[in-house]
C-alpha atoms as a PDB file:
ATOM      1  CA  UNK A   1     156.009 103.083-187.032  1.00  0.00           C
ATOM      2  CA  UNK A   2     154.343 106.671-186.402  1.00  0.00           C
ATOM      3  CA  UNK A   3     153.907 108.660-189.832  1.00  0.00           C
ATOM      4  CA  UNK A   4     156.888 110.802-189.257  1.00  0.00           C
ATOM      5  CA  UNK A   5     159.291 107.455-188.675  1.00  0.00           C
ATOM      6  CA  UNK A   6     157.883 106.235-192.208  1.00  0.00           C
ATOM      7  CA  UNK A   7     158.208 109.109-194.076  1.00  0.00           C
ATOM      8  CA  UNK A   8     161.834 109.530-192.864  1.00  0.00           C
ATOM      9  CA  UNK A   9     162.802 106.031-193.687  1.00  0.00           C
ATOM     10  CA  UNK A  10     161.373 106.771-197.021  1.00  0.00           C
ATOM     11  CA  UNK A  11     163.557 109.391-197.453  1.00  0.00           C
ATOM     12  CA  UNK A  12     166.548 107.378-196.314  1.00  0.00           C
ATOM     13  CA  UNK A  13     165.870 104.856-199.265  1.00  0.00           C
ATOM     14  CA  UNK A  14     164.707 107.449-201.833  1.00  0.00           C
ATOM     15  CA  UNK A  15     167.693 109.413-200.971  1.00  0.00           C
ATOM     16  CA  UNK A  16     170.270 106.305-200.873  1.00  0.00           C
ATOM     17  CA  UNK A  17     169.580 103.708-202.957  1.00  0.00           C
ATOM     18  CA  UNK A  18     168.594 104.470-206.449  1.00  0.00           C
ATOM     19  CA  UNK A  19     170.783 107.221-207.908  1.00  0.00           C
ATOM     20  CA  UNK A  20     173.834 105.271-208.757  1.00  0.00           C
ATOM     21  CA  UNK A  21     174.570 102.982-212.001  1.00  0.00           C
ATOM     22  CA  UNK A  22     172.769  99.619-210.716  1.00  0.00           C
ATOM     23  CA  UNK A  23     175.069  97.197-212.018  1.00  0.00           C
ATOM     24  CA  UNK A  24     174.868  94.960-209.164  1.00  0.00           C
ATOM     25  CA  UNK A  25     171.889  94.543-209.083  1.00  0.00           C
ATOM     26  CA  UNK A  26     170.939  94.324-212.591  1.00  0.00           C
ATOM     27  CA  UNK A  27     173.645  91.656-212.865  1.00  0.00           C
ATOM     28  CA  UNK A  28     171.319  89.166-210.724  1.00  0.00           C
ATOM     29  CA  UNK A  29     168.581  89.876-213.462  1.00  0.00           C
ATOM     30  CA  UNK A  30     171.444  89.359-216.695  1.00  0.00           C
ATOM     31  CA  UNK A  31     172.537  86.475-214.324  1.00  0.00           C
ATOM     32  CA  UNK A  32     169.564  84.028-213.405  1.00  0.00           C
ATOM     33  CA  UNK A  33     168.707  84.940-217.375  1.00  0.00           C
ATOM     34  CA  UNK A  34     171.796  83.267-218.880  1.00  0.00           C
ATOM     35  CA  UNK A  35     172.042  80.428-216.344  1.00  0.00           C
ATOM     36  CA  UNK A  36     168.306  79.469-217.330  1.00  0.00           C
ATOM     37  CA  UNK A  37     168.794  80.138-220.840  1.00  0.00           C
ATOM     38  CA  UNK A  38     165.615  81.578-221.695  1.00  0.00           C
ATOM     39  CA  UNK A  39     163.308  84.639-221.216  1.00  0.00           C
ATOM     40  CA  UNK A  40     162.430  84.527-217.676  1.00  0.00           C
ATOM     41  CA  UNK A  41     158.599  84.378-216.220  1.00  0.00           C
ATOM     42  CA  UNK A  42     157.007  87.113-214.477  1.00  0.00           C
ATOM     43  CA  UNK A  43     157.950  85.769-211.106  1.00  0.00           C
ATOM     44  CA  UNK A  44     161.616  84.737-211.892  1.00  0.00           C
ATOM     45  CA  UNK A  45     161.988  88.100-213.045  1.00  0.00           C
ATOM     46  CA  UNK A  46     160.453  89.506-209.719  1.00  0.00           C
ATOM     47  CA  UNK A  47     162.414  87.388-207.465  1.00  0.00           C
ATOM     48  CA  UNK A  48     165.614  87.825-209.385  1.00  0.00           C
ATOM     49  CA  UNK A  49     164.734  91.769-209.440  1.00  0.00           C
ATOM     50  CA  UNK A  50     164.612  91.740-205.834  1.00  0.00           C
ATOM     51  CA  UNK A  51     167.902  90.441-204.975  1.00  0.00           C
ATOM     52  CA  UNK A  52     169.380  92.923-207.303  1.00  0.00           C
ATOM     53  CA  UNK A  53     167.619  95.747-205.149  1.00  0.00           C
ATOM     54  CA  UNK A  54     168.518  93.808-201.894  1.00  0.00           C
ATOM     55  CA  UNK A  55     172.021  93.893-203.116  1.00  0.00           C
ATOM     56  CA  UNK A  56     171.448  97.950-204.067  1.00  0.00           C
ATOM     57  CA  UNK A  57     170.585  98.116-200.636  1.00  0.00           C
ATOM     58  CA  UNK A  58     173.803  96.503-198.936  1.00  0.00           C
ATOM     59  CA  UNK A  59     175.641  98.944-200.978  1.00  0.00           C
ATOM     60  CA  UNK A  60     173.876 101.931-199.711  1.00  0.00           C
ATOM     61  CA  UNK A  61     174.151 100.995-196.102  1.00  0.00           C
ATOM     62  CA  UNK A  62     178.120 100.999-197.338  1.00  0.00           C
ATOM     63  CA  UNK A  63     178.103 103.988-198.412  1.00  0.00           C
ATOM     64  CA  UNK A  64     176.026 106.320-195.691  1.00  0.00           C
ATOM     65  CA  UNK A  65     178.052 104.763-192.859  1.00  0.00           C
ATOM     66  CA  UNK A  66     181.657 105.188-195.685  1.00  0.00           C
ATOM     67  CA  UNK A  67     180.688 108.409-196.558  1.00  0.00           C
ATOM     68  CA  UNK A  68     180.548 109.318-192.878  1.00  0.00           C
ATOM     69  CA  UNK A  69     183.890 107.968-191.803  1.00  0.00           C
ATOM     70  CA  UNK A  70     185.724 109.167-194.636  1.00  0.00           C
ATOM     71  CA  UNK A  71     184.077 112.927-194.073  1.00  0.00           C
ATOM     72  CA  UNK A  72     183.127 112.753-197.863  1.00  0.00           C
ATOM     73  CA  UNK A  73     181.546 115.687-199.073  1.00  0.00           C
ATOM     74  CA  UNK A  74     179.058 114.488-202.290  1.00  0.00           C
ATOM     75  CA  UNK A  75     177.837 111.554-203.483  1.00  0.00           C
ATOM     76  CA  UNK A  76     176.419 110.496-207.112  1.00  0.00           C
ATOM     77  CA  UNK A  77     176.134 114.584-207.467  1.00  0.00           C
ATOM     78  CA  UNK A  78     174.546 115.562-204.034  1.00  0.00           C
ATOM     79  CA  UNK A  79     175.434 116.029-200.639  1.00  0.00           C
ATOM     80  CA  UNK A  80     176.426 112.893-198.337  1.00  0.00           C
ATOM     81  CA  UNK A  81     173.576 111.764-196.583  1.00  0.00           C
ATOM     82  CA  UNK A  82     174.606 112.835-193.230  1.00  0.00           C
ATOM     83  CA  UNK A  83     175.418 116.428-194.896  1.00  0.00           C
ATOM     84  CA  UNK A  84     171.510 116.834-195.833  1.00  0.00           C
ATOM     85  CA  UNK A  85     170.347 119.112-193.048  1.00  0.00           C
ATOM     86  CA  UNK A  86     168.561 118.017-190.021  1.00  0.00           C
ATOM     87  CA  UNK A  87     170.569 114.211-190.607  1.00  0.00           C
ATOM     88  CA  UNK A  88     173.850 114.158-189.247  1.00  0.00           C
ATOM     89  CA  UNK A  89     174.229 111.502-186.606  1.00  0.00           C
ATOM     90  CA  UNK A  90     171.142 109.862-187.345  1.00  0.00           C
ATOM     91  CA  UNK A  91     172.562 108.506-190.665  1.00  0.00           C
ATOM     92  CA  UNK A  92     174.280 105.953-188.335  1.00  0.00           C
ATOM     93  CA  UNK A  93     171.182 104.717-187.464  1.00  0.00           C
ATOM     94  CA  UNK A  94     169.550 105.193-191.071  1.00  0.00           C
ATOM     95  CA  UNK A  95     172.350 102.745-192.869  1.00  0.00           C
ATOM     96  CA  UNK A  96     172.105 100.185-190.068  1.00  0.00           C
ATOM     97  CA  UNK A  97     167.793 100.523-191.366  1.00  0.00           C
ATOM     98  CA  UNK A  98     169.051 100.400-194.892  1.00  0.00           C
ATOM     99  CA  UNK A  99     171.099  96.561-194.130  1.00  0.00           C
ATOM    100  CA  UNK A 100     167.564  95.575-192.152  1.00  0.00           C
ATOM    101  CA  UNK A 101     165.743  96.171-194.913  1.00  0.00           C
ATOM    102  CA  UNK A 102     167.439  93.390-196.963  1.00  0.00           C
ATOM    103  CA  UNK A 103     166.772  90.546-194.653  1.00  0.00           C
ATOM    104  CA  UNK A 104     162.856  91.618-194.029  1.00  0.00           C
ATOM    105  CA  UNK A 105     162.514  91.047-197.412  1.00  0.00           C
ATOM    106  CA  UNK A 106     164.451  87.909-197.746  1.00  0.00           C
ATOM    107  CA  UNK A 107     162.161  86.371-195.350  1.00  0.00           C
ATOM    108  CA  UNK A 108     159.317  87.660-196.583  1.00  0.00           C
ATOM    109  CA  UNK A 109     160.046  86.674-200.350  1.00  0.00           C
ATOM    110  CA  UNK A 110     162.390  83.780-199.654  1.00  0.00           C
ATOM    111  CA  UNK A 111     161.699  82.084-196.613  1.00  0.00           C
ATOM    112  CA  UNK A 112     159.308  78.964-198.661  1.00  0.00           C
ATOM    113  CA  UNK A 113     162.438  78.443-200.525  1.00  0.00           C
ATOM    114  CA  UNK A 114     164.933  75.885-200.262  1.00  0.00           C
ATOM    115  CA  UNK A 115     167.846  78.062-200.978  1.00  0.00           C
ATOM    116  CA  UNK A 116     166.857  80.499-198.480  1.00  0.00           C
ATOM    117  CA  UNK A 117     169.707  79.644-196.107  1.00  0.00           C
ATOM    118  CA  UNK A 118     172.070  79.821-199.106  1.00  0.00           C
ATOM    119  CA  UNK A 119     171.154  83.746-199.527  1.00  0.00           C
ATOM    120  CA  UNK A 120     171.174  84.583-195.863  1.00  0.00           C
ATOM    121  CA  UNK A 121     174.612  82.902-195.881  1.00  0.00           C
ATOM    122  CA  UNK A 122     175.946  84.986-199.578  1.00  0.00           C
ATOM    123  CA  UNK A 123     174.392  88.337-197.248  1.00  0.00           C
ATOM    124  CA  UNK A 124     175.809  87.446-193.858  1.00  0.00           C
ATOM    125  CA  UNK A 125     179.409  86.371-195.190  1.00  0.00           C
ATOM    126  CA  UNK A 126     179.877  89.382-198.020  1.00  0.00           C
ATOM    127  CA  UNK A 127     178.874  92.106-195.616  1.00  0.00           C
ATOM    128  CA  UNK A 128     181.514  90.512-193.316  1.00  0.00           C
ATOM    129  CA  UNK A 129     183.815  90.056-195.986  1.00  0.00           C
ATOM    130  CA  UNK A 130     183.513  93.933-196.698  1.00  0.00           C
ATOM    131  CA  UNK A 131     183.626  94.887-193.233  1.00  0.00           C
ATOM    132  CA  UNK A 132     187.159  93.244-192.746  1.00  0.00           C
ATOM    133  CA  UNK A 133     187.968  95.030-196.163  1.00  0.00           C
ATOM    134  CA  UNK A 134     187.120  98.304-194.750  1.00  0.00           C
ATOM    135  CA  UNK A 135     188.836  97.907-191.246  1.00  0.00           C
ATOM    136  CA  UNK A 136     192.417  96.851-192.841  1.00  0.00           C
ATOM    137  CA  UNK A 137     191.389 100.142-194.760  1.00  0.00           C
ATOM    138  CA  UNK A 138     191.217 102.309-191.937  1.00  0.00           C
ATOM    139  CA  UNK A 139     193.797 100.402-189.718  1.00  0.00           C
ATOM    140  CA  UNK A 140     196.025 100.888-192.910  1.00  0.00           C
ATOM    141  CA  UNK A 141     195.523 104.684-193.773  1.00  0.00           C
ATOM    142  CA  UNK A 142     194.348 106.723-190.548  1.00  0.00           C
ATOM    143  CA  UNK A 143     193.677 109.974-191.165  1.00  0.00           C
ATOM    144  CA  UNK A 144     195.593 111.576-188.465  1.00  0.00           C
ATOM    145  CA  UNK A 145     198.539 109.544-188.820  1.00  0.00           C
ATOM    146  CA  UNK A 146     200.502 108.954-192.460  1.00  0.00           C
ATOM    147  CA  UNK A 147     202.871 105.842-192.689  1.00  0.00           C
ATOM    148  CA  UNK A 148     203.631 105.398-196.131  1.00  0.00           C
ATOM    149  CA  UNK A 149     205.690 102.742-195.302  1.00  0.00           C
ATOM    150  CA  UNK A 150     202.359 100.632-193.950  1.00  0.00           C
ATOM    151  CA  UNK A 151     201.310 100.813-198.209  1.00  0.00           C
ATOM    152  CA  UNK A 152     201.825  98.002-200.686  1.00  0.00           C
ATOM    153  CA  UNK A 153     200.296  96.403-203.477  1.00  0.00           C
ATOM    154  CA  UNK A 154     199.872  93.630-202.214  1.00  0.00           C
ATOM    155  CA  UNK A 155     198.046  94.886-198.872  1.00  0.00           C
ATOM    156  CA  UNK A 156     195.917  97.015-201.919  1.00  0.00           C
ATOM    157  CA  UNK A 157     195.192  93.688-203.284  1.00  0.00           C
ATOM    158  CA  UNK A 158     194.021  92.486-200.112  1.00  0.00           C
ATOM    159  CA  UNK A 159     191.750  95.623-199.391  1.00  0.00           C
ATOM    160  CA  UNK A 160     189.969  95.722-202.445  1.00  0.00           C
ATOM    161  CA  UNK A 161     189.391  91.886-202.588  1.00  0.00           C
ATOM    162  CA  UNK A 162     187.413  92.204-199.612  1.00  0.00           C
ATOM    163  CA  UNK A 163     186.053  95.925-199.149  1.00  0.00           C
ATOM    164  CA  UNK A 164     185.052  95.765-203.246  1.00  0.00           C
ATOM    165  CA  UNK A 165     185.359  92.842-205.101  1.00  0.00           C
ATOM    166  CA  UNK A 166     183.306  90.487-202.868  1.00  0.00           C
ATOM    167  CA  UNK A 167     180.191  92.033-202.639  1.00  0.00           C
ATOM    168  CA  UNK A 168     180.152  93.692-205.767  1.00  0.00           C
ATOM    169  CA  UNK A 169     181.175  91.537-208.543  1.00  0.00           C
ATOM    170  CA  UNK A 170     181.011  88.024-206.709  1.00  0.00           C
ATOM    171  CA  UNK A 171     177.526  88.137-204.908  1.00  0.00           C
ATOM    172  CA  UNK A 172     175.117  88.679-207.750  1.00  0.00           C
ATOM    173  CA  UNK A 173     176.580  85.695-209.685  1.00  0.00           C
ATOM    174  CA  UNK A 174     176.175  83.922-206.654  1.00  0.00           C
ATOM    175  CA  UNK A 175     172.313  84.785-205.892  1.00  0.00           C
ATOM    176  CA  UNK A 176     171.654  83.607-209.614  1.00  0.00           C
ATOM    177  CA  UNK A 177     173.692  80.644-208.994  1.00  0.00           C
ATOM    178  CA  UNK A 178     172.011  79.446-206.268  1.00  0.00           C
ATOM    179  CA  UNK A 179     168.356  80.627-207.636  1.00  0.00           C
ATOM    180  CA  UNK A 180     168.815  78.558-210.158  1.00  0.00           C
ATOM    181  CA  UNK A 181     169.743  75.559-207.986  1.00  0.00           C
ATOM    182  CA  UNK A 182     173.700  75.242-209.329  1.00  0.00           C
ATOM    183  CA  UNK A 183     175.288  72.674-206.583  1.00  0.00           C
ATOM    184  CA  UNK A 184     178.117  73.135-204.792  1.00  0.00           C
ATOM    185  CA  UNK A 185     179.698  70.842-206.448  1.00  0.00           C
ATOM    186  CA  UNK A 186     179.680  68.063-209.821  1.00  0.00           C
ATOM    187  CA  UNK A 187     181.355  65.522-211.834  1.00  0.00           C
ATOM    188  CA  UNK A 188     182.391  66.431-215.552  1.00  0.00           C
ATOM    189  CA  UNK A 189     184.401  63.019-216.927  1.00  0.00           C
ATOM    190  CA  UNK A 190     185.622  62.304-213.765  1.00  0.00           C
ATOM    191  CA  UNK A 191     186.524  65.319-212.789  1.00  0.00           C
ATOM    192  CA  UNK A 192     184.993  67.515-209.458  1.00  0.00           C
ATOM    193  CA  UNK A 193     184.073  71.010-210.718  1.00  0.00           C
ATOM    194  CA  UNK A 194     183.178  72.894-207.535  1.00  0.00           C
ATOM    195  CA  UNK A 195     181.248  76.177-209.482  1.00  0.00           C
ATOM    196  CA  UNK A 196     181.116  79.051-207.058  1.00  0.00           C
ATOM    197  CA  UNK A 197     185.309  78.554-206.552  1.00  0.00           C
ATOM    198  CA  UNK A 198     185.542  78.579-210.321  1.00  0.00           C
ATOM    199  CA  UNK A 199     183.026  81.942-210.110  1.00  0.00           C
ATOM    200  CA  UNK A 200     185.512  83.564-207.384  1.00  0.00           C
ATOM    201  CA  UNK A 201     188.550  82.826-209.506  1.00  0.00           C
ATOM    202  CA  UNK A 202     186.819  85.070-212.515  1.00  0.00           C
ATOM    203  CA  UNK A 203     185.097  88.062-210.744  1.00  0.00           C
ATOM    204  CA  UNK A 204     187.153  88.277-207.692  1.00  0.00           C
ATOM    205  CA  UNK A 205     190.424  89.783-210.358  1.00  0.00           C
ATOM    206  CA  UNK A 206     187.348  91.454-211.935  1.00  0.00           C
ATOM    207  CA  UNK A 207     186.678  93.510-209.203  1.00  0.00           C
ATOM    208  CA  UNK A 208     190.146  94.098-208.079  1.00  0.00           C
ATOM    209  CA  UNK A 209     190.078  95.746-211.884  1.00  0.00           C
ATOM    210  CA  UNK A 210     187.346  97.487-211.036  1.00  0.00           C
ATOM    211  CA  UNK A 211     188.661  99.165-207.830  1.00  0.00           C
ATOM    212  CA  UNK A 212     192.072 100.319-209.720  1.00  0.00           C
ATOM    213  CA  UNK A 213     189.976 101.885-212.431  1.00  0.00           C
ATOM    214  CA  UNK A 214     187.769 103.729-209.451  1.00  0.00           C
ATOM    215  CA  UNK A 215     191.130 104.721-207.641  1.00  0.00           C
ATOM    216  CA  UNK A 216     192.246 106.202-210.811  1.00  0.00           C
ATOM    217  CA  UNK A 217     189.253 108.137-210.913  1.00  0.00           C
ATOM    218  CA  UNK A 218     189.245 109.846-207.834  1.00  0.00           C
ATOM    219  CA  UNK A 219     192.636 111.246-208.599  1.00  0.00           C
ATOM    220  CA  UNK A 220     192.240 112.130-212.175  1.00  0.00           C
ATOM    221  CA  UNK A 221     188.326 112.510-212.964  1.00  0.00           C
ATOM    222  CA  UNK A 222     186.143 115.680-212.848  1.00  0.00           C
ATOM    223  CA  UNK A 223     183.054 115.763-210.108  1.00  0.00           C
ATOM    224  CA  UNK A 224     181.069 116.429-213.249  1.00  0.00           C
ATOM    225  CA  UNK A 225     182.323 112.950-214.355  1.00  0.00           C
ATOM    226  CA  UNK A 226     182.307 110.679-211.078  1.00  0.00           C
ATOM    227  CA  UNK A 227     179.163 112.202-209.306  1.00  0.00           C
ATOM    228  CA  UNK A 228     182.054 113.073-206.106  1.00  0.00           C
ATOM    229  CA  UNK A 229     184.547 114.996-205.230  1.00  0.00           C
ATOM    230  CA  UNK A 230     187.787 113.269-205.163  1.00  0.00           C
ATOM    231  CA  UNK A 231     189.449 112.683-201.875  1.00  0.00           C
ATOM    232  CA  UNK A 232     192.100 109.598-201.851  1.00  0.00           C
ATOM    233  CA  UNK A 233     195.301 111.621-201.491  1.00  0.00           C
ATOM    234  CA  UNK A 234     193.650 114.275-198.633  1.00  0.00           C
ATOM    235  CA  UNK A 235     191.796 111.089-196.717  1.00  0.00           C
ATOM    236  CA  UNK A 236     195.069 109.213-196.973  1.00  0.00           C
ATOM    237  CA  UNK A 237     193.835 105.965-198.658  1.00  0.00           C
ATOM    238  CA  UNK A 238     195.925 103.204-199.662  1.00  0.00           C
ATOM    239  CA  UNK A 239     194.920 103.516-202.972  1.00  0.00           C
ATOM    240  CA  UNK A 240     196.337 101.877-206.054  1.00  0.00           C
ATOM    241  CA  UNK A 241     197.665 105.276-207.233  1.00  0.00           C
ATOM    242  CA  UNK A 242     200.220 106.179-204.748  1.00  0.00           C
ATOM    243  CA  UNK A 243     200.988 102.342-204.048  1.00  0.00           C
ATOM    244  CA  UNK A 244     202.534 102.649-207.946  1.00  0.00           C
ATOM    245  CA  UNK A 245     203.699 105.848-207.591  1.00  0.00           C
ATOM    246  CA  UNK A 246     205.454 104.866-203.856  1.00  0.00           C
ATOM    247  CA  UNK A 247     207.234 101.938-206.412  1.00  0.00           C
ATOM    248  CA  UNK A 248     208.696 103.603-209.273  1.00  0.00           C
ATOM    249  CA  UNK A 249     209.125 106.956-207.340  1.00  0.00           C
ATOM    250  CA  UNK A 250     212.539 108.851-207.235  1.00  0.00           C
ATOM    251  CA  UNK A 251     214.016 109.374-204.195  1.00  0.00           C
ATOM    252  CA  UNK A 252     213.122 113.107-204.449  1.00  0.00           C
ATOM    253  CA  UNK A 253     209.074 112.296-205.455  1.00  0.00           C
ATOM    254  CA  UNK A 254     208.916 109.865-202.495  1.00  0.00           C
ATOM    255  CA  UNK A 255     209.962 112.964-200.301  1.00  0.00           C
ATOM    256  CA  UNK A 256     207.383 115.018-201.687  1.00  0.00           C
ATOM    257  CA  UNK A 257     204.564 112.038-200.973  1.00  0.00           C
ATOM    258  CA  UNK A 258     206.271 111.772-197.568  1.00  0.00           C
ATOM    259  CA  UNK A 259     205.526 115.143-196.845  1.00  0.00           C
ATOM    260  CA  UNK A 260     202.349 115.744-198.529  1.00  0.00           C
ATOM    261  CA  UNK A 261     199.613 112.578-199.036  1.00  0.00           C
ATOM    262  CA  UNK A 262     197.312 112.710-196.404  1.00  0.00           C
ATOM    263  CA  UNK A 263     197.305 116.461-195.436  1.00  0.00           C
ATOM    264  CA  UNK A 264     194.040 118.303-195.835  1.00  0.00           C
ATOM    265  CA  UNK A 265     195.645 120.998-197.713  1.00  0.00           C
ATOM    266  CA  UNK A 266     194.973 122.050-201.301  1.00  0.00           C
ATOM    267  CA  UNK A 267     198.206 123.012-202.322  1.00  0.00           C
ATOM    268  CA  UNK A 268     199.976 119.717-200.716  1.00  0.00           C
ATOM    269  CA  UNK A 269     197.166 117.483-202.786  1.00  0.00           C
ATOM    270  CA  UNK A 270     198.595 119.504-205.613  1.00  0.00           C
ATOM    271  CA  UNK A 271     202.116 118.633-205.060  1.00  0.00           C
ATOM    272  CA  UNK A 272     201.003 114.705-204.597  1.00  0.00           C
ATOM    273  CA  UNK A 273     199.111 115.417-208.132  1.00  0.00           C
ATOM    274  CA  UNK A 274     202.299 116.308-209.925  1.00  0.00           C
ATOM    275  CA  UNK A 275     204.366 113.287-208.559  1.00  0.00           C
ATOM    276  CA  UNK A 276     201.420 111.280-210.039  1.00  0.00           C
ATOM    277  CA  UNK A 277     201.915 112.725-213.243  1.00  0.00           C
ATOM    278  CA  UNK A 278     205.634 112.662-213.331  1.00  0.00           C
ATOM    279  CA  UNK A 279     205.768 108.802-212.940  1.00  0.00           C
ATOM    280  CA  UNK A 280     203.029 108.598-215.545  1.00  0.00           C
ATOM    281  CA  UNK A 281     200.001 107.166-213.677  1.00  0.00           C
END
């Protein structure tokens, strides 16, 4: 690419993907470390490092092209990507360069390996996974059109098992899991243990967990505290907060969220605010 080209792209992934907590991607490293059981060599380390960053990666391209539909106006304590000036519109094309990025250095790293497939698959299927996540999102909670009646828990459950929990709790257990050559499938006394389904039944309630704990968060923590400004109620997301409040609300308070969740309005996010406190969230 001309000199220009590369130094923007280097901006793109100075600018996107370090800056947050790294937890998914240190988790490949923690990971590979306790399934071997030992202090790992330089080149375990590498390899397993690199996942974790191709994982960092996936979760920037998430959140440039998020960011972007959701009009968001910070992120991790600056402005949204497409906010910097001179960006805009090209931050479509810059997380689409972010996801690239991942699979160039699979096949570089990867490709000799016999579990190569195994991460393409883990990359392929998660993004997917997230994708759907994100659609029943937006299909669920448009912002020019608020149907509380389209909320549940249940559809909550479903949204943050896919948008959240898949790609960031399951798929660095998985990466270690299959760098460190754990089958699909064994025999313990007769009995088939299949590991990755045991895996999904642990970290796929951790991250719905997770995502509750981040809902709360937007509604009720500081930009000082979450590196963003909240923006759940104003967006209209189906978030965990107003799905309780919509179930234990008076009739009165569920006139109040009728008429004010989802309105880009400061005063009508307060009103939404107080309901949330009133039914102790």
């Amino acid at each position: 690419m001309p000199p220009e080209a590369v130094e923007w792209y280097r901006r793109n992934l100075d600018s996107n993907v370090p800056g947050g907590k790294l937890n998914r991607g240190m988790s490949v490293v923690d990971s590979v470390e306790i399934l071997w059981g030992r202090a790992l060599t330089d080149n375990e380390y590498f390899k397993a490092a690199l996942l974790g960053w191709c994982i960092e990666l996936l979760q920037a391209f998430f959140l440039v092209a998020d960011d972007m539909m959701d009009q968001s106006i910070t992120r991790r304590g600056q402005p949204c990507w497409y906010r910097v000036q001179g960006v805009g519109n090209i931050a479509i094309n810059d997380a689409i360069m972010l996801e690239g990025a991942i699979y160039h250095l699979l096949k570089v790293h990867f490709r000799s390996e016999t579990y190569y497939v195994h991460l393409l698959e883990l990359f392929h299927d998660t993004t997917f996974q997230t994708e759907m996540g994100q659609s029943v999102d937006l299909i669920t909670a448009p912002e020019d059109h608020v149907d509380l009646a389209k909320f549940s828990l249940k559809k909550h459950a479903f949204i943050v098992q896919y948008k959240t929990a898949y790609y960031s709790f399951y798929l660095s257990v998985a990466l270690a899991m299959r760098v460190c050559g754990v089958p699909e499938s064994y025999d313990v006394k007769g009995e088939t243990v299949r590991p990755y389904d045991v895996a999904l039944s642990i970290l796929l309630p951790l991250g719905e967990y997770f995502q509750i704990q981040d809902d709360f968060l937007d509604y009720a923590g500081t930009p000082e505290q979450i590196g963003k400004i909240g923006t759940d109620i104003v967006d209209n997301k189906c978030s965990w907060c107003v799905n309780v409040a919509l179930e234990v609300a008076t009739p009165e308070q569920r006139a109040v969220l009728d008429a004010n969740y989802g309105c880009k309005d400061a005063d009508k996010e307060a009103r939404v605010k107080e309901v949330f406190e009133a039914v102790g969230l």
